[in-house]
Protein backbone atom coordinates (compact mmCIF):
# COMPACT_ATOMS: atom_id res chain seq x y z
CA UNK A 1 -40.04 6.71 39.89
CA UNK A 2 -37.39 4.82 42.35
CA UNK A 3 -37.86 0.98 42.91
CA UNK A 4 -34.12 -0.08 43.68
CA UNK A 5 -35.05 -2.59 46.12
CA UNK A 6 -36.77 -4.70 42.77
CA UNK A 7 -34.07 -3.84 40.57
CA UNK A 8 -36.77 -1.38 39.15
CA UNK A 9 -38.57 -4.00 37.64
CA UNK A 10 -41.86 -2.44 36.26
CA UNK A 11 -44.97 -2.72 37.76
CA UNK A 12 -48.92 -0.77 37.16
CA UNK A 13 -47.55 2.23 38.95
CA UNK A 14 -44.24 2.42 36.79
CA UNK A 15 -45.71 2.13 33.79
CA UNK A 16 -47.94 4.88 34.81
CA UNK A 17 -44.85 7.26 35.64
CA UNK A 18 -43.26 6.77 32.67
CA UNK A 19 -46.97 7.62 30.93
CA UNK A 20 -46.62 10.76 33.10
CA UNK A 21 -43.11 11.87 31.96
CA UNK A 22 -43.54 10.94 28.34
CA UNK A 23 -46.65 13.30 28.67
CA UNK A 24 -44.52 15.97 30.42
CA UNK A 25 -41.97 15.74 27.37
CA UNK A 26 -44.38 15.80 24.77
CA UNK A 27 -46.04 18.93 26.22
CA UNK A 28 -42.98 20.82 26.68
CA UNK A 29 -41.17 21.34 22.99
CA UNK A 30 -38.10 22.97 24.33
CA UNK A 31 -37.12 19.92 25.93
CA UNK A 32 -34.22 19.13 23.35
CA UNK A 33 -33.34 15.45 24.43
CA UNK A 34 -34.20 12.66 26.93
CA UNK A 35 -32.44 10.09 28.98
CA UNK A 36 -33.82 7.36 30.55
CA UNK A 37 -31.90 5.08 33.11
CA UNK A 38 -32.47 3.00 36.52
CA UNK A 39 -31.18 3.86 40.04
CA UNK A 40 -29.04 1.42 41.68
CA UNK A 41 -27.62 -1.82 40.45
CA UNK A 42 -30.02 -2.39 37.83
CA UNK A 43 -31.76 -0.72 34.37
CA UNK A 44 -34.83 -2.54 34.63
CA UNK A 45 -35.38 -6.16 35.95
CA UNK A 46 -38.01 -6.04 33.24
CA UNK A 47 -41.56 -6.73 33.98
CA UNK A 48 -42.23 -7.49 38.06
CA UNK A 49 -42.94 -10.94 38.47
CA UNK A 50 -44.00 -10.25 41.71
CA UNK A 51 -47.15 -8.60 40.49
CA UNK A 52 -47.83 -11.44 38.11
CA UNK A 53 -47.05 -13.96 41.25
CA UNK A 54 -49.96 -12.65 43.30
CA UNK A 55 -52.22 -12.67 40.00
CA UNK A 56 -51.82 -16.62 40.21
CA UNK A 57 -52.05 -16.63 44.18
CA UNK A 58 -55.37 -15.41 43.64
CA UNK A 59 -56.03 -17.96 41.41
CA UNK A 60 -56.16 -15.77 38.32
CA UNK A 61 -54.37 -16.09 35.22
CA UNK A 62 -52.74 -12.52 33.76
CA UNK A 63 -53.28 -11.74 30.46
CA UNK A 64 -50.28 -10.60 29.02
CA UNK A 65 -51.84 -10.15 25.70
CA UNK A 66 -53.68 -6.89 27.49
CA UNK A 67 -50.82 -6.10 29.49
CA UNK A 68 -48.69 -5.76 26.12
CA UNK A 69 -51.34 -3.85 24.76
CA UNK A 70 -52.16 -1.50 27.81
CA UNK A 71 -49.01 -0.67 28.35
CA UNK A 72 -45.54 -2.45 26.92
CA UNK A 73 -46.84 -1.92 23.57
CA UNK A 74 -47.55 2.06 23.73
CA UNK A 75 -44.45 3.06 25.61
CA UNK A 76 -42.29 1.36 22.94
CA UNK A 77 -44.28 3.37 20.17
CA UNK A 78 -44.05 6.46 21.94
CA UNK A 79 -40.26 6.17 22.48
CA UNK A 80 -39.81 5.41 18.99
CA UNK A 81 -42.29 8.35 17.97
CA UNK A 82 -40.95 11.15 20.44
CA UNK A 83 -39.37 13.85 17.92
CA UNK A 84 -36.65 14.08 20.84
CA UNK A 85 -33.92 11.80 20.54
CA UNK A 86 -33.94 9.22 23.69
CA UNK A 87 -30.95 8.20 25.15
CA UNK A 88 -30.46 5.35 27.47
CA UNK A 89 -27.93 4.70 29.65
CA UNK A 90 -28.14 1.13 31.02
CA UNK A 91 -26.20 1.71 34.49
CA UNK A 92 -26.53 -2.17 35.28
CA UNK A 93 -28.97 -5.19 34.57
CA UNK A 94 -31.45 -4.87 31.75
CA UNK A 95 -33.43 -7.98 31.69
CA UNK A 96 -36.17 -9.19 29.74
CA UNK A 97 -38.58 -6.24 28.93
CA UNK A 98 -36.03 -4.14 30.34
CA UNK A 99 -33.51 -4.79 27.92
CA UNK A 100 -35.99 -4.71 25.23
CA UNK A 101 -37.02 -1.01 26.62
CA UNK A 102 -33.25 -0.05 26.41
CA UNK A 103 -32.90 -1.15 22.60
CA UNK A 104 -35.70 0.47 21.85
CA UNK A 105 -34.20 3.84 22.80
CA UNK A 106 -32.12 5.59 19.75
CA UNK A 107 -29.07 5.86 21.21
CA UNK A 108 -28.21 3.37 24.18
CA UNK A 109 -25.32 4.11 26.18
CA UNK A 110 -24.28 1.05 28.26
CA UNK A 111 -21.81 0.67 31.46
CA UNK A 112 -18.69 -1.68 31.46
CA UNK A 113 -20.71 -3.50 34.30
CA UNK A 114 -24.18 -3.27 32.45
CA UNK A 115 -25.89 -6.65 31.45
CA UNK A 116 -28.41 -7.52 29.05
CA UNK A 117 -30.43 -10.47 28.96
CA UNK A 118 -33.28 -10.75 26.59
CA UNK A 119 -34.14 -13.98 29.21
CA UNK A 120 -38.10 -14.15 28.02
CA UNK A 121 -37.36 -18.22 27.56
CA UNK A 122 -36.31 -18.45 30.81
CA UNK A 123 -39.74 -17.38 32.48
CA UNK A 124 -41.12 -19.77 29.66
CA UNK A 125 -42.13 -16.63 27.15
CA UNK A 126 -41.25 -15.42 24.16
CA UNK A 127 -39.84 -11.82 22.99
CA UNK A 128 -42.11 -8.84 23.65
CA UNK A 129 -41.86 -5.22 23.79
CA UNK A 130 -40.67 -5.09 20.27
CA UNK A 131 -37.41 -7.10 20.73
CA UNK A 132 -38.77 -9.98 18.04
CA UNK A 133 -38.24 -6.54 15.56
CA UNK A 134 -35.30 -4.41 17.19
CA UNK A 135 -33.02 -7.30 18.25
CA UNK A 136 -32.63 -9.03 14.73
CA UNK A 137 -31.86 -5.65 13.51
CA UNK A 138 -28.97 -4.86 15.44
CA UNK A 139 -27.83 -7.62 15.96
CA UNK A 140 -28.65 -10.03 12.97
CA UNK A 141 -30.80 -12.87 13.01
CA UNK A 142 -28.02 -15.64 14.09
CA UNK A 143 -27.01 -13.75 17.26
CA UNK A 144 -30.30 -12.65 18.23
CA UNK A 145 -31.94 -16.38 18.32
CA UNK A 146 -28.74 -17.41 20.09
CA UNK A 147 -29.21 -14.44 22.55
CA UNK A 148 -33.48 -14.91 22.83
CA UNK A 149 -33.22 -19.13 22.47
CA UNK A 150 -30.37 -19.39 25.65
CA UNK A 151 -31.09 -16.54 27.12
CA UNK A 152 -27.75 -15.76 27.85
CA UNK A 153 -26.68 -12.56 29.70
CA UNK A 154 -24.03 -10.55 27.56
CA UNK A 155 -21.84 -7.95 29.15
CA UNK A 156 -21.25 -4.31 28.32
CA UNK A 157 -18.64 -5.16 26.64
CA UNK A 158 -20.21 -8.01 24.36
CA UNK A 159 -22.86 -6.06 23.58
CA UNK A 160 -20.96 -2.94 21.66
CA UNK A 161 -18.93 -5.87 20.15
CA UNK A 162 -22.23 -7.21 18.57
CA UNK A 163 -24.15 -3.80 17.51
CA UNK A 164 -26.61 -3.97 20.67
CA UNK A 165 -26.06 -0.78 21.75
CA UNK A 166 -24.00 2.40 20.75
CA UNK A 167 -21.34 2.45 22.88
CA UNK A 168 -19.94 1.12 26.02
CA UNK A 169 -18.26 3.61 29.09
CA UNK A 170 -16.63 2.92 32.63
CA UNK A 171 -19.71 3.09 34.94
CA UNK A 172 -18.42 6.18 36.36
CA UNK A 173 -18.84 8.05 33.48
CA UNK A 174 -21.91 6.83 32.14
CA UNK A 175 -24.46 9.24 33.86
CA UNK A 176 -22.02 12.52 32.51
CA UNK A 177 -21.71 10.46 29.10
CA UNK A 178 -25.12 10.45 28.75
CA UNK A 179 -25.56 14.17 29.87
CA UNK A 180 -22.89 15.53 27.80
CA UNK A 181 -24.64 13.78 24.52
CA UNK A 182 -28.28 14.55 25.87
CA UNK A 183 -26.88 18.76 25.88
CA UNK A 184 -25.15 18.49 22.54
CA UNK A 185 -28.32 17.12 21.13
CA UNK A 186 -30.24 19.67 22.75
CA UNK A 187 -27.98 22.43 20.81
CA UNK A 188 -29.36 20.92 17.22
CA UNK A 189 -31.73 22.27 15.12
CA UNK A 190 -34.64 20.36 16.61
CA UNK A 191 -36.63 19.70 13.45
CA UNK A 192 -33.36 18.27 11.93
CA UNK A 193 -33.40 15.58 14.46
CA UNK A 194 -36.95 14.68 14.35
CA UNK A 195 -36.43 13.97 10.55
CA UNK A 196 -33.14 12.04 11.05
CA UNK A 197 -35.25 9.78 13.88
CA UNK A 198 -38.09 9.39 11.63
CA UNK A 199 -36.10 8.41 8.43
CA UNK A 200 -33.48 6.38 10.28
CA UNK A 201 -36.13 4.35 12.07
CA UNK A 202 -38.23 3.27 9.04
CA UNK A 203 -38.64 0.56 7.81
CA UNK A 204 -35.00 -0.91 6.94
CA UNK A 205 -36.17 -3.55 4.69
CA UNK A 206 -37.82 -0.66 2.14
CA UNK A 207 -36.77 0.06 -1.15
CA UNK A 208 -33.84 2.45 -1.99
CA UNK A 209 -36.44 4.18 -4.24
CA UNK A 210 -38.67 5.18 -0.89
CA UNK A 211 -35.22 6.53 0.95
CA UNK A 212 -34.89 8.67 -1.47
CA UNK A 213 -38.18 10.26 -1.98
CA UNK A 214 -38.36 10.37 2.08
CA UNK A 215 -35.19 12.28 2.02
CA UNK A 216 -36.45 14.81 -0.58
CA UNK A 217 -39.72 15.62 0.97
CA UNK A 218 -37.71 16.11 4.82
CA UNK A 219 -34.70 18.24 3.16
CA UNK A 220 -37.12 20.28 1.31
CA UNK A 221 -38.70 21.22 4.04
CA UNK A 222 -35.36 21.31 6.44
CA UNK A 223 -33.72 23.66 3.74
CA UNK A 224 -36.81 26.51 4.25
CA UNK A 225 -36.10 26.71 8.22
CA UNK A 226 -34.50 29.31 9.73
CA UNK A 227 -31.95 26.99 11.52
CA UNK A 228 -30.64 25.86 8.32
CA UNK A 229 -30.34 29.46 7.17
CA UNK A 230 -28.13 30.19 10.46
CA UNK A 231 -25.86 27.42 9.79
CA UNK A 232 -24.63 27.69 6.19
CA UNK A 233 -24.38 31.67 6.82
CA UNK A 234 -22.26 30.43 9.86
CA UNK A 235 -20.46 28.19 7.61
CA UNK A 236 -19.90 30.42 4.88
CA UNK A 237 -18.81 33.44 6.73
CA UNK A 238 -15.16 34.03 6.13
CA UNK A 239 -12.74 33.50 8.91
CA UNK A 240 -10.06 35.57 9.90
């Protein structure tokens, strides 16, 4: 779904597209990898304020609390749950939710001329769509209450400098960037990456003791597939 005009900020009917994909993805195991950017000059605007303006024009209050839990709050679990790895490739502003959508991803690609601002205090809210979890964690605590208390845009640039996202390309090689990792992934064994996603993403703060029994049960089971098989024979054969 296209809405340049707002800066794709996201409104009922985005939410329910990206629903739609995400179901499209999940039904189709083939699909190796997925990328999710914006069209235009902007990632996301973050949530449309334009739909919660007309809320208070008709004299209602929103309730975010339901909104978050309708909609922000599933999309971020089912990014982080997706077996494929999601890549996203912020092509200009992220903002707010949008920026906390992009860091949510597990691999975030961002252009020189990308901006993030995790602005929530600025609309007089706090963090949401998991960025009171993810930020702290890639960024540590002191730079993500600097970044969430000012709400301070940081560019491209800034943000591979402080761990926000993976890596930072000129703008016109983000969209190939992305492609070019989204194709490589797509060429892994596809169980391998569903365990490295799973392990990776839990919870940082556990014990060394649960890594490794995590990592025995998912390489016990990674050694017995047929991909594995393929590889070390690959590895192993002798070359001329």
């Amino acid at each position: 779904m296209v809405r340049e005009a707002q800066l794709n900020a996201i409104d009922g009917a985005m939410h329910q597209a990206l629903r739609d994909a995400l179901d499209k993805v999940e039904g189709e195991p083939t699909i190796g990898a997925v990328v999710l950017t914006g069209c235009g000059r902007a990632f996301s605007a973050g949530q449309d304020l334009g739909e919660r303006a007309a809320s208070f024009a008709r004299r209602e209050v929103p309730d975010l609390a339901a909104s978050l839990e309708e909609n922000y709050n599933p999309l971020v679990l089912r990014l982080a749950n997706l077996p494929q790895p999601v890549i996203a490739a912020v092509n200009g502003m992220a903002f707010g939710a949008g920026a906390a959508l992009a860091i949510a991803c597990d691999i975030v690609l961002a252009a020189r001329s990308a901006r993030f601002q995790f602005g929530f205090v600025n609309v007089a809210l706090g963090p949401d769509s998991g960025a009171s979890w993810s930020l702290p964690r890639l960024v540590g605590q002191a730079r993500a209450l600097d970044l969430a208390l000012t709400g301070r845009a940081v560019s491209g640039e800034e943000a591979a400098m402080i761990g926000l996202v993976s890596r930072v390309v000129d703008d016109a090689l983000l969209a190939d960037t992305a492609n070019e990792i989204a194709r490589g992934l797509a060429q892994r064994s596809p169980q391998a990456l569903s365990a490295i996603k799973r392990q990776l993403r839990s919870n940082p703060t556990g014990t060394l003791e649960a890594a490794l029994a995590s990592e025995r049960v998912a390489q016990g089971k990674l050694g017995a597939t047929d991909a594995y098989r393929q590889a070390v024979l690959r590895f192993a054969k002798p070359r001329s």
